[in-house]
Protein backbone atom coordinates (compact mmCIF):
# COMPACT_ATOMS: atom_id res chain seq x y z
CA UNK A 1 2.92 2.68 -17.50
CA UNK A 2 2.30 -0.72 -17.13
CA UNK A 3 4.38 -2.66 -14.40
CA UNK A 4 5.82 -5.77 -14.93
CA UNK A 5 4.30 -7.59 -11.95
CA UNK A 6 0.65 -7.08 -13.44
CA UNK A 7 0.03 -10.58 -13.64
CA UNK A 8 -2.67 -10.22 -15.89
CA UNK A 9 -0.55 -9.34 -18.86
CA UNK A 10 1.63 -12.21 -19.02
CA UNK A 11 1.40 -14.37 -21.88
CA UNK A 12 2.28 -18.13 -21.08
CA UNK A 13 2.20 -20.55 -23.65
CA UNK A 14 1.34 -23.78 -23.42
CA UNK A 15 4.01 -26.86 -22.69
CA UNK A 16 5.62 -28.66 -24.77
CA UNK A 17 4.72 -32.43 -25.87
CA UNK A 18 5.68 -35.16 -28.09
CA UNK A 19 5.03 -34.38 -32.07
CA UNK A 20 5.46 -30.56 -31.06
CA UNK A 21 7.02 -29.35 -33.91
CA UNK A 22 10.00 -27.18 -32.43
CA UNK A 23 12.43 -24.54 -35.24
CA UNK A 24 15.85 -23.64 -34.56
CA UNK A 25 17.05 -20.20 -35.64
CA UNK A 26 20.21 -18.53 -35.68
CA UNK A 27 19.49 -14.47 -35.20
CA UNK A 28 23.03 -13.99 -34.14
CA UNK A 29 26.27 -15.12 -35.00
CA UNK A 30 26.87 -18.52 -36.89
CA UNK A 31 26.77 -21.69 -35.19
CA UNK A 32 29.32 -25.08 -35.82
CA UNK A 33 26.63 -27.19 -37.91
CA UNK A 34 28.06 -30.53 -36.12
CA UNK A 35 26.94 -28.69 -32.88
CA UNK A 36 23.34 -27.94 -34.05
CA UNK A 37 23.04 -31.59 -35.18
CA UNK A 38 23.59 -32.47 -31.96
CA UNK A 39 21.17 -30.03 -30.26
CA UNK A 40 18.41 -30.97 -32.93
CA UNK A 41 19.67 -34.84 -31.87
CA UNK A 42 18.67 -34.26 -28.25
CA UNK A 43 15.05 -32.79 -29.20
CA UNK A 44 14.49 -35.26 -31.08
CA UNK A 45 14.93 -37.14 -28.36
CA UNK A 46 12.21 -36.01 -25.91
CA UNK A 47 9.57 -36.85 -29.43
CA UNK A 48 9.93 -33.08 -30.56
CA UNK A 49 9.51 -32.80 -34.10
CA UNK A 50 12.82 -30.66 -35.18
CA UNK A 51 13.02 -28.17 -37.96
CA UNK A 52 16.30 -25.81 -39.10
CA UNK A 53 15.33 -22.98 -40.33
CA UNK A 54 16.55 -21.71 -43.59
CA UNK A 55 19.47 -19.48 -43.05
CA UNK A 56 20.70 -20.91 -39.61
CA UNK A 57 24.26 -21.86 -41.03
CA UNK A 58 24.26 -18.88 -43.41
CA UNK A 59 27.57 -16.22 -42.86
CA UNK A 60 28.25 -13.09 -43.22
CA UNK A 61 31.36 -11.10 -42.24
CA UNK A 62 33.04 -13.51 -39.26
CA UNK A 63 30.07 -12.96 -36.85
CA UNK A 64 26.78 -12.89 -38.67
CA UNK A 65 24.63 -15.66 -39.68
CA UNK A 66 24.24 -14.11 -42.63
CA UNK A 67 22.08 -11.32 -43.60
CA UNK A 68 19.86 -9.33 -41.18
CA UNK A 69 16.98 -9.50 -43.13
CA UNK A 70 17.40 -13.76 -43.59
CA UNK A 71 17.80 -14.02 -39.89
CA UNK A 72 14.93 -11.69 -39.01
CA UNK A 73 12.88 -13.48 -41.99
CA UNK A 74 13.89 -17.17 -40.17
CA UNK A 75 12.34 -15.99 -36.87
CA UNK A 76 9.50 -14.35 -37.80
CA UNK A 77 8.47 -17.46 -40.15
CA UNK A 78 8.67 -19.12 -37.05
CA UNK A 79 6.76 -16.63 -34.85
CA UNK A 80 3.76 -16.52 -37.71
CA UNK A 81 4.00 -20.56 -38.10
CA UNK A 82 1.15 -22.09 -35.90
CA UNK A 83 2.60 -25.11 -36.12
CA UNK A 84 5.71 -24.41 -34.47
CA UNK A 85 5.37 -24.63 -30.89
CA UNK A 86 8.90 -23.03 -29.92
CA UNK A 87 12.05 -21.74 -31.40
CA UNK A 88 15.46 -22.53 -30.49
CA UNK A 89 18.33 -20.01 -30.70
CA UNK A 90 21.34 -21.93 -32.22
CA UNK A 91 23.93 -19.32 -30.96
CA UNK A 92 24.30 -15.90 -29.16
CA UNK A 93 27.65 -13.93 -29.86
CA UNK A 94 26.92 -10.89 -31.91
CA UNK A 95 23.61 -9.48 -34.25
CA UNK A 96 20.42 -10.41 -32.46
CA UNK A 97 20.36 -6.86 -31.75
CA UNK A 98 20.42 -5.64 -35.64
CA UNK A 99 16.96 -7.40 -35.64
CA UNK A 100 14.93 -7.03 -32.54
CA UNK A 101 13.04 -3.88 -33.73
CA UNK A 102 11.73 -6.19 -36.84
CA UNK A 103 10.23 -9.01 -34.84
CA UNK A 104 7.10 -10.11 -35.90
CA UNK A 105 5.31 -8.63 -32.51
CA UNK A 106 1.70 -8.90 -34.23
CA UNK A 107 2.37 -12.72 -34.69
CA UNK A 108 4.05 -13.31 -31.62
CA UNK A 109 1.00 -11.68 -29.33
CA UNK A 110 -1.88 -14.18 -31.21
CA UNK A 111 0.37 -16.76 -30.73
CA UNK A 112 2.52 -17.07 -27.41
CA UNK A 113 5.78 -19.63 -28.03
CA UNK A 114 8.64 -20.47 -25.78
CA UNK A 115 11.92 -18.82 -27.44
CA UNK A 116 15.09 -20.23 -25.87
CA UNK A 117 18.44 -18.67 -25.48
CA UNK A 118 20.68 -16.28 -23.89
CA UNK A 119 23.25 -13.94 -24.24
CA UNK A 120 22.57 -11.92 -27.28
CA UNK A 121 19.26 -13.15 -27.78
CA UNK A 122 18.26 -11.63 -24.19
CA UNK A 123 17.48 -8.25 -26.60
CA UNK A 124 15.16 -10.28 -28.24
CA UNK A 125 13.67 -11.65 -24.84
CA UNK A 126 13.18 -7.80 -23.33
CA UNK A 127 11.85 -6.81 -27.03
CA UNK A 128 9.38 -9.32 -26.78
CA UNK A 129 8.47 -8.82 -23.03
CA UNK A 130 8.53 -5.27 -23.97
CA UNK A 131 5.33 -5.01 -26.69
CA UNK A 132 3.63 -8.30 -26.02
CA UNK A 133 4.58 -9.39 -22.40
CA UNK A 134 5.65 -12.46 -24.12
CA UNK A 135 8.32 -14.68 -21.58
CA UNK A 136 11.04 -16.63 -22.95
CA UNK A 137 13.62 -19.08 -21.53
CA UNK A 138 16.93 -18.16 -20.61
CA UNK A 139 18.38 -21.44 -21.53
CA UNK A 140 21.40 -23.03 -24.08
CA UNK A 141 21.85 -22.72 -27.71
CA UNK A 142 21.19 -25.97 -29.52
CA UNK A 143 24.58 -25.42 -30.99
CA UNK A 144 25.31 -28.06 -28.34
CA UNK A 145 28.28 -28.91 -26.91
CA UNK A 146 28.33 -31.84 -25.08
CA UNK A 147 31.21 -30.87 -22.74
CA UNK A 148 30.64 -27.65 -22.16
CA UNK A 149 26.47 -28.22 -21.46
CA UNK A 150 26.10 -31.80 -20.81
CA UNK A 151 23.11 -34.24 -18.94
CA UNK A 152 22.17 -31.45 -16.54
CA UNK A 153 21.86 -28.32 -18.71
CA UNK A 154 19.51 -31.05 -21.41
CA UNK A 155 17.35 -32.22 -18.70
CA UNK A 156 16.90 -28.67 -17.26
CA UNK A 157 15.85 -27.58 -20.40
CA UNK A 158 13.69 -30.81 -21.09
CA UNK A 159 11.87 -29.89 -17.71
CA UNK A 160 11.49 -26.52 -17.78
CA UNK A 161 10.11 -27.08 -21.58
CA UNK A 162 7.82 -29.94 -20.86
CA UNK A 163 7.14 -30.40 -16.72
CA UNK A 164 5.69 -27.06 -15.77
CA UNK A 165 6.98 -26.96 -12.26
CA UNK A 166 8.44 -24.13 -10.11
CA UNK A 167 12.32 -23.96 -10.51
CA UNK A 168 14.31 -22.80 -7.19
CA UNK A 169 17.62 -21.98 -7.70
CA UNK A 170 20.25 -22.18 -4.90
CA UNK A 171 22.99 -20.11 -4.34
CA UNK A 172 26.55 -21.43 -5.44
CA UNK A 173 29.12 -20.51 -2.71
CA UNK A 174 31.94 -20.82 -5.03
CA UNK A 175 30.55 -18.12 -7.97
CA UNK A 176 32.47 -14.90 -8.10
CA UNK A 177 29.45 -12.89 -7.15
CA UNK A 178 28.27 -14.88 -4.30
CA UNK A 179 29.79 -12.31 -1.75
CA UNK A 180 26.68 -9.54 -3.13
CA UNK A 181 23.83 -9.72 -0.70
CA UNK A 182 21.87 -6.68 0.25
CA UNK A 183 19.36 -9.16 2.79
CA UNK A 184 16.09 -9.41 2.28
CA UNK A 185 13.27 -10.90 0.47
CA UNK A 186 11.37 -9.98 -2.73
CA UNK A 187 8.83 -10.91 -5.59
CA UNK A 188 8.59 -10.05 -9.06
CA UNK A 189 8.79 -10.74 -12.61
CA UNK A 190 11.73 -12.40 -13.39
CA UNK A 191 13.16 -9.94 -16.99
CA UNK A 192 16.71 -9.57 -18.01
CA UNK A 193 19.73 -11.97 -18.89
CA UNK A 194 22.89 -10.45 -20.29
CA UNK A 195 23.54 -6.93 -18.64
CA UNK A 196 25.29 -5.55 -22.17
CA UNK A 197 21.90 -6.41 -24.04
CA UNK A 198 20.15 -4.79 -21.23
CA UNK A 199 21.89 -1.39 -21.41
CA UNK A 200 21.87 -1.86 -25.14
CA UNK A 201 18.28 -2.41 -25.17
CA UNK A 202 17.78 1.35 -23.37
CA UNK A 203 15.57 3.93 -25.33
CA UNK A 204 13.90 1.65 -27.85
CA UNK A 205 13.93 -2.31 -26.67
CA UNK A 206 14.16 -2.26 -22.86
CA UNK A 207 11.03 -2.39 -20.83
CA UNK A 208 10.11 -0.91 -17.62
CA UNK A 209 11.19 -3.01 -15.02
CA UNK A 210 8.92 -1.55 -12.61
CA UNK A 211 7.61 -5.03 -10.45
CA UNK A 212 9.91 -7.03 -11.76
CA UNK A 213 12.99 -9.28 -10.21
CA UNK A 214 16.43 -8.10 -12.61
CA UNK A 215 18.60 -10.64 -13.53
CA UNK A 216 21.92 -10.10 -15.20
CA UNK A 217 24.85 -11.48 -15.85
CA UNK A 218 28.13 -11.09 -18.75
CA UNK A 219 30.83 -12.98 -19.82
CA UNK A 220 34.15 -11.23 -21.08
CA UNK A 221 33.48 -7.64 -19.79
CA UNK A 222 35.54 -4.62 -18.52
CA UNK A 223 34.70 -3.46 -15.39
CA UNK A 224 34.09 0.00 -17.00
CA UNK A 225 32.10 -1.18 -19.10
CA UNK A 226 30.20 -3.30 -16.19
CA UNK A 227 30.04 0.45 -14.36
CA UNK A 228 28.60 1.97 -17.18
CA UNK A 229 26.02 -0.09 -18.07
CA UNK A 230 24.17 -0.10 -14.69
CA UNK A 231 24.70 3.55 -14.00
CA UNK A 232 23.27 4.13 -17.06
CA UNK A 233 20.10 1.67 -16.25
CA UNK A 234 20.19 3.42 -13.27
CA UNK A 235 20.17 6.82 -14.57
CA UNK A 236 17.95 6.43 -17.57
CA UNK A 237 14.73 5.34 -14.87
CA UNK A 238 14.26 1.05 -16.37
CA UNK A 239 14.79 -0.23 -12.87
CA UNK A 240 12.36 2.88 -11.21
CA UNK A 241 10.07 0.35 -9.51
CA UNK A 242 12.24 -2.81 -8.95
CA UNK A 243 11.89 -5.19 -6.73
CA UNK A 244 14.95 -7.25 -6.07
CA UNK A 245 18.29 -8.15 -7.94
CA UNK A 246 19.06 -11.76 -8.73
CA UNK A 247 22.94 -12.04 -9.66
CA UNK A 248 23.99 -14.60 -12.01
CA UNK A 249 27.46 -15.51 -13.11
CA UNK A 250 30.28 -12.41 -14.05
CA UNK A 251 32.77 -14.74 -15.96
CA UNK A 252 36.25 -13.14 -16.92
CA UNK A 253 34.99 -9.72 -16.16
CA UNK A 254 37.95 -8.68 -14.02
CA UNK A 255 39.43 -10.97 -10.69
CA UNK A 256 40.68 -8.63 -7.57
CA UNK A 257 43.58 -7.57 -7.76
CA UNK A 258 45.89 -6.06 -4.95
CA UNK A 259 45.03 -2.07 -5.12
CA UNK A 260 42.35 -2.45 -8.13
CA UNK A 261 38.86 -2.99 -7.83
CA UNK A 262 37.14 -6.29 -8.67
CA UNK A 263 33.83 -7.19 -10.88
CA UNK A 264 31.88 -8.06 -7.21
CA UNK A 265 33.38 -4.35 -5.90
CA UNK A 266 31.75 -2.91 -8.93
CA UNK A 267 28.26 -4.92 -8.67
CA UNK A 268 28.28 -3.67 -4.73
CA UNK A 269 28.80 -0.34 -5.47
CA UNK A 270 26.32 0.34 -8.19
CA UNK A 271 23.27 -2.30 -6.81
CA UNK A 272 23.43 -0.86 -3.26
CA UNK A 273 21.93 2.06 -5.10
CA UNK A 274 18.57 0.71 -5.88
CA UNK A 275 17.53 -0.39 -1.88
CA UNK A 276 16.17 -3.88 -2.97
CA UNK A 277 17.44 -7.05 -2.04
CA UNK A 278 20.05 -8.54 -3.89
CA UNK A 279 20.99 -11.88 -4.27
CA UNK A 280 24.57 -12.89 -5.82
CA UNK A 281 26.17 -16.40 -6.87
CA UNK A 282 23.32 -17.66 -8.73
CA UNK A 283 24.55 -20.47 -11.63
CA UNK A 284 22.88 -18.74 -14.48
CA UNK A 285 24.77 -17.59 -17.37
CA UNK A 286 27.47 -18.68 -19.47
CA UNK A 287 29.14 -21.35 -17.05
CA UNK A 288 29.23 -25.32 -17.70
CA UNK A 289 26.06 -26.68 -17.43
CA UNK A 290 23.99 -23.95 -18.15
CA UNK A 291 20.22 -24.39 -15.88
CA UNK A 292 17.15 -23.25 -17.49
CA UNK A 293 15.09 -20.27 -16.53
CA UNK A 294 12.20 -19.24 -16.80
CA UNK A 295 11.93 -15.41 -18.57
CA UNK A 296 8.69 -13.16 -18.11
CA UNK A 297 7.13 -14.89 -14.79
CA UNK A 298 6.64 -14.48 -11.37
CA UNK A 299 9.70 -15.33 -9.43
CA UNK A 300 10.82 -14.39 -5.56
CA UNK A 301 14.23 -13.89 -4.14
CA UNK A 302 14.96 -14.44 -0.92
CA UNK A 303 18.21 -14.06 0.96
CA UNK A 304 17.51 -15.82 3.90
CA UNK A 305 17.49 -18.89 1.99
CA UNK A 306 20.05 -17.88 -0.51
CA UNK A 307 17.04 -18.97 -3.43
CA UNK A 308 15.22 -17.73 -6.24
CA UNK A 309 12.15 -19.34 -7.29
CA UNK A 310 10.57 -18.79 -10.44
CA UNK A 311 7.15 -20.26 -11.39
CA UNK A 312 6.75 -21.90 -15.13
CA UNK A 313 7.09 -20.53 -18.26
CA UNK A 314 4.61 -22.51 -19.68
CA UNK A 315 1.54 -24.39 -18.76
């Protein structure tokens, strides 16, 4: 099996620039179309040549984007396009995952290209990691909202898209899940995002994660359903190789409570399992001003400094 930390199968693709034409997609659920205006606004802005695909504000039911087969059609036009340079998620929410099996792998090995989101789209980052060691960015929709992302989370993604530098990540004191640290240092492949995609990913879209650095994080989740999902990546043999666990943001998934468990209890319990070093209160996820990460390249944790460093995701 081939372990995510073999270097030599990573596929980066090349920066972005002004004229790049760019393509924003909506695999998921559908987007506000003021909101993608603005996102396709702020491109624009850096010279990026903006496109929308076809189906981005379709609907279908009150959580599709219409069809799966127009959504999976949208992205894969954009995977086989060699014009397109990178794709743009307008939205998570709900149906990336009724698609990920039909992505255009062929197309998207001859032709590396940055695709940005998070949330539900992480299935389609670990599907694409998965059969063509493609990386991704773990980065906002460009259903933008200017209050809730802002300056910061634009310029993040402007640098991460378009200044290939190494991005170190501190530590937040005041996240939930800054308490979990197991000490020590580690390197890796940085592969994960959302820990429901994850777990939903097992048996036919999740890689090994042998080598690799895990990140995870979830908004609006039980803690049972928080326990489950790692004891089942823990028991189905993904994380059989790790290296080190870099803990993002756990938003509403269940405060302390006198008597009761809490979210962090929960993270303790079932990471201490694995004997790597773990590194909690990271600001990746689905707070305010979302930071841009790099998916599918070599990163290092280290508690010591309360950091993770990941190298580019594109050259």
């Amino acid at each position: 099996m081939t372990r995510a930390g073999e270097s030599a199968g990573i596929s980066l693709p090349p920066r972005l620039r002004p004229g790049d034409r760019v393509r924003l997609v909506s695999p998921a659920s559908p987007p506000e179309r003021e909101q993608v205006l603005r996102g396709a606004e702020i491109l624009a802005g850096w010279g990026l040549v903006v496109e929308i695909g076809e189906h981005v504000f379709d609907r279908r039911g009150h959580y599709l984007a219409g069809r799966d087969e127009d959504r999976l059609a949208d992205i894969n036009e954009a995977l086989r396009d060699p014009g397109v340079r990178a794709i743009f998620s307008t939205r998570g929410g709900k149906g990336a995952y009724r698609i990920a099996h039909g992505l255009d792998f062929d197309a998207a090995s001859l032709d590396p290209k940055p695709l940005v989101g998070f949330s539900d789209i992480t299935i389609l980052h670990l599907a694409l990691w998965k059969h063509c060691r493609n990386g991704g960015f773990h980065g906002p929709h460009m259903g933008w909202d200017d209050a809730w992302y802002g300056d910061a989370a634009a310029d993040s993604l402007r640098r991460a898209l378009m200044e290939p530098k190494p991005i170190c990540i501190q530590q937040d004191a005041g996240e939930l899940t800054a308490g979990i640290v197991r000490e020590g240092a580690a390197a890796g492949v940085l592969i994960g995002g959302n820990l429901g995609m994850i777990g939903t990913a097992v048996g036919w879209a999740c890689p090994s994660f042998a080598g690799a650095i895990l990140l995870i994080e979830a908004i609006d989740t039980y803690l049972g359903q928080v326990d489950r999902t790692l004891t089942q990546l823990l028991r189905s043999g993904v994380l059989e190789g790790l290296e080190g666990v870099a803990v993002g943001q756990f938003i509403r998934c269940s405060e302390e409570r006198p008597g009761k468990w809490s979210v962090v209890d929960v993270l303790e319990d079932r990471l201490s399992a694995l004997g790597v070093p773990v590194l909690g209160g990271l600001p990746i996820g689905h707070g305010r001003h979302p930071l841009t990460v790099p998916l599918g390249t070599m990163a290092r944790v280290d508690t010591a400094s309360r950091s993770l460093t990941v190298e580019p995701g594109v050259h």
